[in-house]
Structures are given as structure tokens and as C-alpha cells.
PDB file of N, CA and C in Angstrom:
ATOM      1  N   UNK A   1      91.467  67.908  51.783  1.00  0.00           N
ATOM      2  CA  UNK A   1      91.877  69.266  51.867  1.00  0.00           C
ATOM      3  C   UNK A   1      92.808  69.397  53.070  1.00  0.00           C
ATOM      4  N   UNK A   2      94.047  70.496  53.072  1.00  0.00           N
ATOM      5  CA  UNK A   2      95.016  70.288  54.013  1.00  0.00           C
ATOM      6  C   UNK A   2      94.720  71.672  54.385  1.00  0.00           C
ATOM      7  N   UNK A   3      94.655  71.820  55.899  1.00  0.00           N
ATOM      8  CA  UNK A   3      94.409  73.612  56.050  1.00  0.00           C
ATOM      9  C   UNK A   3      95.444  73.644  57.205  1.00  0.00           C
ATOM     10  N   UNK A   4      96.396  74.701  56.866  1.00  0.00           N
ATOM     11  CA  UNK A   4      97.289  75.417  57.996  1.00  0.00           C
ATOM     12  C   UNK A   4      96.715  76.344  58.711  1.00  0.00           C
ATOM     13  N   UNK A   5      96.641  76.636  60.140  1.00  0.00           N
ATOM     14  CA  UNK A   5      96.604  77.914  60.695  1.00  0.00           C
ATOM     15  C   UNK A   5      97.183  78.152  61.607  1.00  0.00           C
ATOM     16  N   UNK A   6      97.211  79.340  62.549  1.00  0.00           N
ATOM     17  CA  UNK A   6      97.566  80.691  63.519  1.00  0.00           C
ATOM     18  C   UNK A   6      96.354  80.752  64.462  1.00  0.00           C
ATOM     19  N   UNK A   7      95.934  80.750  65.512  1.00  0.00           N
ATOM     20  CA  UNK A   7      95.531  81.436  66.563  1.00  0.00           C
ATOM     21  C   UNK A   7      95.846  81.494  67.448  1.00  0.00           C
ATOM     22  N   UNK A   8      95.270  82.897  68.272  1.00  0.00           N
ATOM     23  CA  UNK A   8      95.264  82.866  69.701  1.00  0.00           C
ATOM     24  C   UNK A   8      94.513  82.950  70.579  1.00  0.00           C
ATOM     25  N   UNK A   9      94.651  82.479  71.572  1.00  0.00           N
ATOM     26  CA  UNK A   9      93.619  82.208  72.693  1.00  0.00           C
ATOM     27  C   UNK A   9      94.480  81.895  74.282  1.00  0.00           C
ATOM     28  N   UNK A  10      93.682  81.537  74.896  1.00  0.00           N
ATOM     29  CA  UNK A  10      94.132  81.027  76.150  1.00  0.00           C
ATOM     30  C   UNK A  10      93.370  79.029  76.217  1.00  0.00           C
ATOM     31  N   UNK A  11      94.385  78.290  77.060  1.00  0.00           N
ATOM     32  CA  UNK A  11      94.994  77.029  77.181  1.00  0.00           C
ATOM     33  C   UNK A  11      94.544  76.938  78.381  1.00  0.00           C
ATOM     34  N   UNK A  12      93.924  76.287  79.453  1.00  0.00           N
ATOM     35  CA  UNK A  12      93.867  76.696  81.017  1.00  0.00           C
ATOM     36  C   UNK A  12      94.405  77.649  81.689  1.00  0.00           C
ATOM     37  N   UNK A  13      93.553  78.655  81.094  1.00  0.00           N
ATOM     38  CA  UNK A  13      93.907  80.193  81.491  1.00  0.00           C
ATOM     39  C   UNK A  13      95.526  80.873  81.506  1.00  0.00           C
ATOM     40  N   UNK A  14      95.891  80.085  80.216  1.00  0.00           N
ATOM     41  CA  UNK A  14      97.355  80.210  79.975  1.00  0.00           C
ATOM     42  C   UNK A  14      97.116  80.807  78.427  1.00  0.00           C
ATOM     43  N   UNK A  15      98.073  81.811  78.431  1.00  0.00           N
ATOM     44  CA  UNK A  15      97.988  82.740  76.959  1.00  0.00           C
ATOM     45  C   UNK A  15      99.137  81.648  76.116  1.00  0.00           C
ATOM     46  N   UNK A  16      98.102  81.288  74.808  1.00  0.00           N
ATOM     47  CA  UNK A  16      98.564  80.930  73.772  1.00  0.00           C
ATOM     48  C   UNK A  16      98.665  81.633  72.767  1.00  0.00           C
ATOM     49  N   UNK A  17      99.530  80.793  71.333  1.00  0.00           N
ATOM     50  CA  UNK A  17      99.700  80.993  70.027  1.00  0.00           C
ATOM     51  C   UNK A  17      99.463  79.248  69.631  1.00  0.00           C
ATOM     52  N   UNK A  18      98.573  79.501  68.945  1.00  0.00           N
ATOM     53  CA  UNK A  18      97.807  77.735  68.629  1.00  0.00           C
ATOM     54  C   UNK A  18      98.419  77.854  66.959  1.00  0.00           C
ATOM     55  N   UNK A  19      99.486  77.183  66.241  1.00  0.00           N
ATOM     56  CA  UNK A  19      99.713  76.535  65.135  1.00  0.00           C
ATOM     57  C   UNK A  19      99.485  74.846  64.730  1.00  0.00           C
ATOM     58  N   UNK A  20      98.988  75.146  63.740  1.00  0.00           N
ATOM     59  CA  UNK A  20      98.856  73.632  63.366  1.00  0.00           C
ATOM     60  C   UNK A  20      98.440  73.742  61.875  1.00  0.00           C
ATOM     61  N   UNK A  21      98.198  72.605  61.526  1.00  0.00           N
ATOM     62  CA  UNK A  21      97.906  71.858  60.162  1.00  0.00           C
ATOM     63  C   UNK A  21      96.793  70.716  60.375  1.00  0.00           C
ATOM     64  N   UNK A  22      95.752  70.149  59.447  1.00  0.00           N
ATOM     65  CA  UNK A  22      94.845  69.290  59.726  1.00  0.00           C
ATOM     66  C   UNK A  22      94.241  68.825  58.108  1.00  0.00           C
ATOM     67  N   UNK A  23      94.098  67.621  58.327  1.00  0.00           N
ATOM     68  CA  UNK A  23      93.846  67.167  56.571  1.00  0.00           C
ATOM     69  C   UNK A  23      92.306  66.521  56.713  1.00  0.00           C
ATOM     70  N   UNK A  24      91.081  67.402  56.025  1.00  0.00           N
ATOM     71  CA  UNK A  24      89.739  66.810  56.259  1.00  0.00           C
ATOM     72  C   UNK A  24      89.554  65.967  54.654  1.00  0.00           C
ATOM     73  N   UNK A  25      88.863  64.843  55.089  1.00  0.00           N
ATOM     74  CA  UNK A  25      88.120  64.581  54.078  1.00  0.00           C
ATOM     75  C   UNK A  25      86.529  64.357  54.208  1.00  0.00           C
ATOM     76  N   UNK A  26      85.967  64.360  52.489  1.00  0.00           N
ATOM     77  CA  UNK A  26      84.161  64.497  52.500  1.00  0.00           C
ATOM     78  C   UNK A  26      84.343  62.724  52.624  1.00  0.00           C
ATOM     79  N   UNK A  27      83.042  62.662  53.420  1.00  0.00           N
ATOM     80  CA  UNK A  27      82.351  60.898  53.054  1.00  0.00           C
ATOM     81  C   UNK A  27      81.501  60.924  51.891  1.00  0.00           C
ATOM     82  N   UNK A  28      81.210  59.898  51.519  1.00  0.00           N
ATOM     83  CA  UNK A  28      79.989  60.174  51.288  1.00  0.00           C
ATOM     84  C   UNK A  28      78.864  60.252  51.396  1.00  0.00           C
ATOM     85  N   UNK A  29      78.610  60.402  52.595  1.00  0.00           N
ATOM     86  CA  UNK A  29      76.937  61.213  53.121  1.00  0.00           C
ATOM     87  C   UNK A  29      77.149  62.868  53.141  1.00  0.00           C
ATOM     88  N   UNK A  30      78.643  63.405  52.735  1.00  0.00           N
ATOM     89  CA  UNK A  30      78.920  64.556  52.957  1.00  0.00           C
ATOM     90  C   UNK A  30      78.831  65.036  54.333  1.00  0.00           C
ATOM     91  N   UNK A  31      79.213  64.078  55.155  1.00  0.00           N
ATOM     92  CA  UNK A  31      80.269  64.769  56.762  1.00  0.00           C
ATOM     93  C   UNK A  31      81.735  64.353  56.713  1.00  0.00           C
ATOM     94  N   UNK A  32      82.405  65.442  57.496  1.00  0.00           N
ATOM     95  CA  UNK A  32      83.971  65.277  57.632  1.00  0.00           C
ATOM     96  C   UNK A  32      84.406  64.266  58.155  1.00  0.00           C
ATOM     97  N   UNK A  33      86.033  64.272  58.066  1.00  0.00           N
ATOM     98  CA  UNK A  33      86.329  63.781  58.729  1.00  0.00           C
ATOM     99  C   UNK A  33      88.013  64.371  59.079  1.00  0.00           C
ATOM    100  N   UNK A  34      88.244  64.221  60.012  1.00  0.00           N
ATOM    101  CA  UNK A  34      89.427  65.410  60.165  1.00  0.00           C
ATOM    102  C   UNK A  34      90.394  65.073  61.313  1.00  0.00           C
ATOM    103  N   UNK A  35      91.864  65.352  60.708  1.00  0.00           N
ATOM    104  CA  UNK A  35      92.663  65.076  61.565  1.00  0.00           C
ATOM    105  C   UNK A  35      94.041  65.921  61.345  1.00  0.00           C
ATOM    106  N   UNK A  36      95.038  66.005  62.468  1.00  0.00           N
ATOM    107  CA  UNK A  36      95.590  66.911  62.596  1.00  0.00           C
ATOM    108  C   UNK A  36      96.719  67.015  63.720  1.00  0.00           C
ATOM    109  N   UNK A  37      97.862  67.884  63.580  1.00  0.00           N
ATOM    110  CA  UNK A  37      98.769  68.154  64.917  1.00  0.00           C
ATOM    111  C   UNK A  37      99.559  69.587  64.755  1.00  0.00           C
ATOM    112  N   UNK A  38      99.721  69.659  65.917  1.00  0.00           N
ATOM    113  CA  UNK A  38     100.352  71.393  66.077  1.00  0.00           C
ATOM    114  C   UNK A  38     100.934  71.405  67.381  1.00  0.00           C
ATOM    115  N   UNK A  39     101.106  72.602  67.616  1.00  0.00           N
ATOM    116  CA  UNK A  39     101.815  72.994  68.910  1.00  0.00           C
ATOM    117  C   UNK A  39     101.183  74.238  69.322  1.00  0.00           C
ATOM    118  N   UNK A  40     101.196  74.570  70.825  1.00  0.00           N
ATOM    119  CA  UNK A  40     100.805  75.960  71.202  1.00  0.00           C
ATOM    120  C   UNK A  40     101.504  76.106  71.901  1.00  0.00           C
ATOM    121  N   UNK A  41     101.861  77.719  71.690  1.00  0.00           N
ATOM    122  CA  UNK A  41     103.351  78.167  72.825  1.00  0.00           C
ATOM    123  C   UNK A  41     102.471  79.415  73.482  1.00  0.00           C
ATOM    124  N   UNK A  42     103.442  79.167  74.097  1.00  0.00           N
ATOM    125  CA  UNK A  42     103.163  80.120  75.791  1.00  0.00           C
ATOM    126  C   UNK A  42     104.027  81.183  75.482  1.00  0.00           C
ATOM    127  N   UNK A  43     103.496  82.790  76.172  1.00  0.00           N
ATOM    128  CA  UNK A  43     103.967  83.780  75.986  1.00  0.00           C
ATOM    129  C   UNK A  43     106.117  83.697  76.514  1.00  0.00           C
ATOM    130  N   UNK A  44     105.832  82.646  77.307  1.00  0.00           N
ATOM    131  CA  UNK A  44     107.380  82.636  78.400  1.00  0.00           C
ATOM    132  C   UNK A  44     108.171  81.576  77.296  1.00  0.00           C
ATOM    133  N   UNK A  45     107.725  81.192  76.183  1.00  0.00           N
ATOM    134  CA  UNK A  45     108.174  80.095  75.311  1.00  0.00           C
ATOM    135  C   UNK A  45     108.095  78.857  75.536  1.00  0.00           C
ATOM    136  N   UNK A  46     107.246  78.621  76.415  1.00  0.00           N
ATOM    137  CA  UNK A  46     106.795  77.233  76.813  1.00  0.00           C
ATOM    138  C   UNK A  46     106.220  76.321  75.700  1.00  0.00           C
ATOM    139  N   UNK A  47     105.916  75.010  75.281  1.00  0.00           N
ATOM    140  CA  UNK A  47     105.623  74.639  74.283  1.00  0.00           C
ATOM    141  C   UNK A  47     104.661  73.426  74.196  1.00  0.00           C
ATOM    142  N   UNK A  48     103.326  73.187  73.381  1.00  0.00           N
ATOM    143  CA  UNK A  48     103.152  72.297  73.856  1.00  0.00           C
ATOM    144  C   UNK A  48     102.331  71.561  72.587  1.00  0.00           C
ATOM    145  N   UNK A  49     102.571  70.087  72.465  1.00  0.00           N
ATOM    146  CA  UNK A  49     102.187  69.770  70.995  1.00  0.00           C
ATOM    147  C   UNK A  49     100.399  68.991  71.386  1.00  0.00           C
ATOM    148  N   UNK A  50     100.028  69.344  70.440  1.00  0.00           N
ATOM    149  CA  UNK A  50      99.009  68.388  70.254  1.00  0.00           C
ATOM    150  C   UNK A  50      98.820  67.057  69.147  1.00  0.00           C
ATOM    151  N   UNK A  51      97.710  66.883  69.448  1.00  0.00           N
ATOM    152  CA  UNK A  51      97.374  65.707  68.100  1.00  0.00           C
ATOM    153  C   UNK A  51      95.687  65.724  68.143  1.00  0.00           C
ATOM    154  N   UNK A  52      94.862  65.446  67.213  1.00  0.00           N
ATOM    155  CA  UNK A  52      93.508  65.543  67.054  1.00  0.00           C
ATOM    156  C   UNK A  52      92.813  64.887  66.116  1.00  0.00           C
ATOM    157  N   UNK A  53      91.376  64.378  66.277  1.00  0.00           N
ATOM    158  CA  UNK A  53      90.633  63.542  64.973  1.00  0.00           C
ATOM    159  C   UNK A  53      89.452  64.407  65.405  1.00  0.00           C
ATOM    160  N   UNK A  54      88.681  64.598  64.448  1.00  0.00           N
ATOM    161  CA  UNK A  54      87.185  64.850  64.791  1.00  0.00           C
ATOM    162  C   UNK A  54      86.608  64.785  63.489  1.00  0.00           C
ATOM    163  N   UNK A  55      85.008  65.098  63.181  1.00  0.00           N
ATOM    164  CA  UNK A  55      83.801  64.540  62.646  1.00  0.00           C
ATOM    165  C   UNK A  55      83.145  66.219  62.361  1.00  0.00           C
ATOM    166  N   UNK A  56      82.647  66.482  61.217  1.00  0.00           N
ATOM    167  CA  UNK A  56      82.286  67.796  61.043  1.00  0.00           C
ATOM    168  C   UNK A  56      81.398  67.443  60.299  1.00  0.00           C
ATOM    169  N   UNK A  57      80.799  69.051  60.099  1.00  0.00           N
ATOM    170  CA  UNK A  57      80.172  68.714  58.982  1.00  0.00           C
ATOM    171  C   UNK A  57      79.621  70.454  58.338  1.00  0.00           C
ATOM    172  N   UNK A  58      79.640  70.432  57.102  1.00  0.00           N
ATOM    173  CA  UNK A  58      79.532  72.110  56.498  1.00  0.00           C
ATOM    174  C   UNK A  58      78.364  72.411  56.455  1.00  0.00           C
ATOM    175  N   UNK A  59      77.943  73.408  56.509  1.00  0.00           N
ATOM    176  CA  UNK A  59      76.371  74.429  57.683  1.00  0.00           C
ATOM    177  C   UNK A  59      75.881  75.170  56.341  1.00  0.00           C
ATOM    178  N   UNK A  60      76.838  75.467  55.312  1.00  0.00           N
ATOM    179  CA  UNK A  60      76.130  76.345  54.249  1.00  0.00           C
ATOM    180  C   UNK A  60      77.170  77.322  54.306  1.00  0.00           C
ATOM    181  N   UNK A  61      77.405  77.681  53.064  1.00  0.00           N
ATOM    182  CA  UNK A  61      77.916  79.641  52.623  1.00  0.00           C
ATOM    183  C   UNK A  61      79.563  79.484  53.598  1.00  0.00           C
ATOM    184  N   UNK A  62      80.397  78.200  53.766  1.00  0.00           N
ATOM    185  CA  UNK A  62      81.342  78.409  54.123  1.00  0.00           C
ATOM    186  C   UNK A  62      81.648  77.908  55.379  1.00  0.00           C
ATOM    187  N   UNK A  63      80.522  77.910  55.964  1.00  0.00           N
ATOM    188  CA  UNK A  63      80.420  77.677  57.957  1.00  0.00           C
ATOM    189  C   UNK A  63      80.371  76.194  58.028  1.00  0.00           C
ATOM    190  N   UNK A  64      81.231  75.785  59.056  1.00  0.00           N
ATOM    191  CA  UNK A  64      81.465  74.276  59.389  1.00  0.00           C
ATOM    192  C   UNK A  64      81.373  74.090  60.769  1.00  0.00           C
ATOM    193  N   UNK A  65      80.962  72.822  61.326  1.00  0.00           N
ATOM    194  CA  UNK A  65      81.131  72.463  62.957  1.00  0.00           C
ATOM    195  C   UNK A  65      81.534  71.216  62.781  1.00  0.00           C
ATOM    196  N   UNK A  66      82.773  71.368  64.008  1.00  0.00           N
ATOM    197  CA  UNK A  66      83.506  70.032  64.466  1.00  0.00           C
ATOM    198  C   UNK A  66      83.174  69.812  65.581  1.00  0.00           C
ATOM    199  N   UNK A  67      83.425  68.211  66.080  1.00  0.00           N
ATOM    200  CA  UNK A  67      83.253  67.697  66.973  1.00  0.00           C
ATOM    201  C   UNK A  67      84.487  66.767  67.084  1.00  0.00           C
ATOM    202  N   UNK A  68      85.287  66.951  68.726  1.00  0.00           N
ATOM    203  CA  UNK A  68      86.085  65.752  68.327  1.00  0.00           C
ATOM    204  C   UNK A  68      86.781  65.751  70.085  1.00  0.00           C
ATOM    205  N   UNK A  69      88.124  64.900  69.555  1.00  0.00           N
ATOM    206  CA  UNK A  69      89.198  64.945  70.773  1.00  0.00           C
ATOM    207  C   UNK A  69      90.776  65.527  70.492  1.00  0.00           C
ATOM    208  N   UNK A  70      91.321  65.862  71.046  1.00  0.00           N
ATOM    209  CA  UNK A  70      92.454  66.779  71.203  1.00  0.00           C
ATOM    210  C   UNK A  70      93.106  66.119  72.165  1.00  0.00           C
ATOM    211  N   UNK A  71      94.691  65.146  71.988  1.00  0.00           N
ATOM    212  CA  UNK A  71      95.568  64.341  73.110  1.00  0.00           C
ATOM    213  C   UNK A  71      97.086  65.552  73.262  1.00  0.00           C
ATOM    214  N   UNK A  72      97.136  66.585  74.462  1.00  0.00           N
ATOM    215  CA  UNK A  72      98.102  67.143  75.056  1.00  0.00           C
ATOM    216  C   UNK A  72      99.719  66.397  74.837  1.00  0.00           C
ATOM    217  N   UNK A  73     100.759  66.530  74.924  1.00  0.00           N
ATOM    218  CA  UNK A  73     102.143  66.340  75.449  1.00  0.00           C
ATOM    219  C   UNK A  73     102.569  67.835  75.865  1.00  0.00           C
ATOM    220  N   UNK A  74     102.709  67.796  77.332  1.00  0.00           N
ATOM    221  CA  UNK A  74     103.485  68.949  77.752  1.00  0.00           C
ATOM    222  C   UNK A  74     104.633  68.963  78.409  1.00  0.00           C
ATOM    223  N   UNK A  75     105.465  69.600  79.086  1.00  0.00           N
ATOM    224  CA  UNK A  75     105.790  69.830  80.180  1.00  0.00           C
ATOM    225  C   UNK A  75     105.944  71.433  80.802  1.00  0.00           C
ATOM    226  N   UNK A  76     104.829  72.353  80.348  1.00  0.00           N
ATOM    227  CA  UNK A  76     104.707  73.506  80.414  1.00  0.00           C
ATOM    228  C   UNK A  76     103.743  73.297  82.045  1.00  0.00           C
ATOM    229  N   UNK A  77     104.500  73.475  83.436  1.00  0.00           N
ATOM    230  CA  UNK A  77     103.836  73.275  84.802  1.00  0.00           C
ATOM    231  C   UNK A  77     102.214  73.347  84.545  1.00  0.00           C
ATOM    232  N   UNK A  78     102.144  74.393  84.242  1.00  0.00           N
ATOM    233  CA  UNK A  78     100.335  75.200  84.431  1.00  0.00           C
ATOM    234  C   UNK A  78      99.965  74.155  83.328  1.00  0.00           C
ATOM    235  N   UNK A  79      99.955  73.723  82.075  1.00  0.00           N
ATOM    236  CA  UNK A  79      99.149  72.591  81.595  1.00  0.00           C
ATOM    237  C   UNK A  79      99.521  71.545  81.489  1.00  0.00           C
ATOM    238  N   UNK A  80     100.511  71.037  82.343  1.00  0.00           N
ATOM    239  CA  UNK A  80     100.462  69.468  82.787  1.00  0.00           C
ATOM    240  C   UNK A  80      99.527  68.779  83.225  1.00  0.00           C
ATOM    241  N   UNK A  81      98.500  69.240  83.640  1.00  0.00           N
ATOM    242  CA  UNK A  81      97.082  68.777  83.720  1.00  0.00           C
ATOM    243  C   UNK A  81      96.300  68.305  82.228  1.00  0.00           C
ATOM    244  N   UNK A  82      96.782  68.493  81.365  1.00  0.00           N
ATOM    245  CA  UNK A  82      96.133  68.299  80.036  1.00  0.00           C
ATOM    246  C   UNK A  82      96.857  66.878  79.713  1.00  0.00           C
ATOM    247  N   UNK A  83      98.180  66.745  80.273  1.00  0.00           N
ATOM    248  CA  UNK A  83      98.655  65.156  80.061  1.00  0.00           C
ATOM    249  C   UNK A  83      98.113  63.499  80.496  1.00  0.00           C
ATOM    250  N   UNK A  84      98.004  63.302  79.281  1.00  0.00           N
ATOM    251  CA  UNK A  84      96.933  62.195  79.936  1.00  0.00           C
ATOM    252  C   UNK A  84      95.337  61.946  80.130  1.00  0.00           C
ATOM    253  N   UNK A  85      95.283  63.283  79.407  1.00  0.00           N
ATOM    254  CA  UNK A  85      93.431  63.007  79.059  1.00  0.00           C
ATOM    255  C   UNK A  85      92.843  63.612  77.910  1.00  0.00           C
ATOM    256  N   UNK A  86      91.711  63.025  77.292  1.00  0.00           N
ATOM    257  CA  UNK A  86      91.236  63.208  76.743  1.00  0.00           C
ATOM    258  C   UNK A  86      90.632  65.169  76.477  1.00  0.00           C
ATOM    259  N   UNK A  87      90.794  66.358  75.762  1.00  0.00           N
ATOM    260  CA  UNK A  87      90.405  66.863  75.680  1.00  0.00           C
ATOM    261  C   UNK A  87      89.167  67.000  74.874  1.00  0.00           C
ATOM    262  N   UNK A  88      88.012  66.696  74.836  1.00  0.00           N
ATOM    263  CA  UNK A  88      87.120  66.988  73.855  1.00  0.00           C
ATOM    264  C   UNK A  88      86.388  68.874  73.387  1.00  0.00           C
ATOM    265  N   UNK A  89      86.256  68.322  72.229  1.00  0.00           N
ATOM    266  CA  UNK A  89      85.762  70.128  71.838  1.00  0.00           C
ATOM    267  C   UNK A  89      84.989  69.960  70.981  1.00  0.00           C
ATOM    268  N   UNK A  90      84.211  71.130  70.899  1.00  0.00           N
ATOM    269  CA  UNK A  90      83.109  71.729  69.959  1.00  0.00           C
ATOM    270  C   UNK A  90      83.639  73.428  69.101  1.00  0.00           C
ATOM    271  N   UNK A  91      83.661  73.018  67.777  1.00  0.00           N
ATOM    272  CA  UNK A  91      84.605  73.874  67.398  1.00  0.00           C
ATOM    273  C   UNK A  91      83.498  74.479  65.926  1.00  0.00           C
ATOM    274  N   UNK A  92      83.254  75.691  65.965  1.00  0.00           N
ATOM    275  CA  UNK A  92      82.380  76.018  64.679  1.00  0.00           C
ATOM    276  C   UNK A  92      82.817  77.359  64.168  1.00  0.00           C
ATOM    277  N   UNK A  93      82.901  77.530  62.626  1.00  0.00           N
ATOM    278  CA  UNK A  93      82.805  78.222  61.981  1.00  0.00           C
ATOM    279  C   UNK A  93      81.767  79.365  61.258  1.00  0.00           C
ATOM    280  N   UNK A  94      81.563  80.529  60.832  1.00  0.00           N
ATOM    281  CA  UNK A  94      80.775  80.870  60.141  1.00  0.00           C
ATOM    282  C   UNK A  94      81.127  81.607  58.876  1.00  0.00           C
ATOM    283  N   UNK A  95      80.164  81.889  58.217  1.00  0.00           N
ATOM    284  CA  UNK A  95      80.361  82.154  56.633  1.00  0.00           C
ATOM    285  C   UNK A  95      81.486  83.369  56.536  1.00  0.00           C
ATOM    286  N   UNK A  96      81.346  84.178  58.144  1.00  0.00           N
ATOM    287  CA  UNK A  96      82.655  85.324  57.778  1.00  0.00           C
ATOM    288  C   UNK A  96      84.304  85.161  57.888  1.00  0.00           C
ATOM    289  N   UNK A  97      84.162  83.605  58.261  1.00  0.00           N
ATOM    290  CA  UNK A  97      85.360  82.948  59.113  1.00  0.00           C
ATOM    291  C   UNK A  97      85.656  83.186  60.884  1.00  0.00           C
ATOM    292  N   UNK A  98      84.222  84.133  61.451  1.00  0.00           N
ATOM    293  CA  UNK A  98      84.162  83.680  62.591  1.00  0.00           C
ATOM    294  C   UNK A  98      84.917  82.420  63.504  1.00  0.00           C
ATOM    295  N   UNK A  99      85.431  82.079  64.390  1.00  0.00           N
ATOM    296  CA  UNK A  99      85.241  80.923  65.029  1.00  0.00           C
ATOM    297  C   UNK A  99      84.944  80.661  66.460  1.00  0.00           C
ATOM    298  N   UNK A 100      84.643  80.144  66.820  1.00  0.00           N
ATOM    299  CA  UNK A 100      84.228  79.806  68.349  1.00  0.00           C
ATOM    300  C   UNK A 100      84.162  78.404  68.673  1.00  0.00           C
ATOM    301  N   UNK A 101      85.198  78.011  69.933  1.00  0.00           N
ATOM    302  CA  UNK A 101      85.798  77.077  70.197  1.00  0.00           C
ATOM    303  C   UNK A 101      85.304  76.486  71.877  1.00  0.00           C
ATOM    304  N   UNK A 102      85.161  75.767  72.485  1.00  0.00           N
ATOM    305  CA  UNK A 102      84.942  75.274  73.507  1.00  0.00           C
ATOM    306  C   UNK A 102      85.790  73.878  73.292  1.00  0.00           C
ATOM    307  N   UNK A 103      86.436  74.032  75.177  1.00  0.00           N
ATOM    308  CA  UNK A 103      86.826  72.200  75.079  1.00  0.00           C
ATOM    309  C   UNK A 103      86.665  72.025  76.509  1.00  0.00           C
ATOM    310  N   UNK A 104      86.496  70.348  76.912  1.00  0.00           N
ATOM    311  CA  UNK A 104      86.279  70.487  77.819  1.00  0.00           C
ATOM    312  C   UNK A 104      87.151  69.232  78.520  1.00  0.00           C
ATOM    313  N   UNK A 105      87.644  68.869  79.544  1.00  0.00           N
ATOM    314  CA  UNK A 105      88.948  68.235  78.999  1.00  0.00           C
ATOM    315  C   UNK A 105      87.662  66.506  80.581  1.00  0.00           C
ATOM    316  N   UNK A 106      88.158  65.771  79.098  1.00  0.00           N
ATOM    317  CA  UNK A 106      87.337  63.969  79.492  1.00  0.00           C
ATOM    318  C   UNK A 106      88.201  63.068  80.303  1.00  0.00           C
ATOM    319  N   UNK A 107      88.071  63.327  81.609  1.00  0.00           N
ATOM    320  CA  UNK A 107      89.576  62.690  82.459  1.00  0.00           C
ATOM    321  C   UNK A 107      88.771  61.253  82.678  1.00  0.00           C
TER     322      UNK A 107
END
């Protein structure tokens, strides 16, 4: 399955617009597997791409949780700190399309 999206949020306390694309597939024990790249821009047009793999798995009635890593390229000053390390996150869904995201960055 190929899923496009749109959000926004904040980046190290930097206001984003998070686009991307990500292609999961089922195993067969029925957990994910998922991978993906995008970009998030900064309100000043700053730009910054990502790349990502992670491991999920679906909760019931729609709701999913990922687990994974997220690798930065910037040169946006304020998240040049994201270059060069590992971001890991915990990323879950619920049946209303809720989401709630945590990362925590693995230097």
C-alpha cells in the first residue's frame, strides 16, 4: 500500500509542513513493514528532506503503531542538528485517524 500525506507540526521547535509518501507492506505474521521519504519546510521556506523504515503493526478498526528511524539532510541553521543522526520515533494512529507522534533523535 502507497500512502501520501500533509502535516503540521513543529521540527526542534521549528514550525513545519511535513509532506511525504511511504509504501507499507503485510508479512506474514501480519506486522508492517514501512518505508518512505519527504520533505518538511519551514514557515521562512527553509527545506528539509527526510528518508525512513519502520515496523508497525494494525491495533483494530483502522488504528496502527509504528516504530522506526527517520535520517535528516538539511541545511536549515536551527535543524542542522538533525544531520547525522539517527532520529527514532513512535508514531500511532487511531480508528478516527487521530495521530500522535514522538521522536527522539539517537546521536
Amino acid at each position: 500500500m502507497e500512502v501520501s500525506f500533509q502535516a503540521s507540526g513543529q521540527l526542534r521547535d521549528v514550525d513545519v509542513t511535513d509532506m511525504g509518501t511511504y509504501v507499507a507492506v503485510m508479512r506474514p505474521d501480519g506486522s508492517l513493514f514501512g518505508q518512505g521519504q519527504g520533505v518538511a519546510m519551514t514557515a521562512s521556506g527553509g527545506r528539509t528532506s527526510w528518508m525512513g523504515q519502520g515496523a508497525g503493526k494494525l491495533l483494530g478498526h483502522g488504528a496502527v503503531a509504528w516504530r522506526g528511524a527517520i535520517y535528516y539532510q538539511t541545511d536549515v541553521p536551527e535543524l542542522a542538528r538533525l544531520n547525522g543522526v539517527a532520529v527514532v520515533y513512535e508514531y500511532q494512529s487511531d480508528e478516527a485517524g487521530k495521530t500522535q507522534a514522538t521522536y527522539f533523535e539517537w546521536k
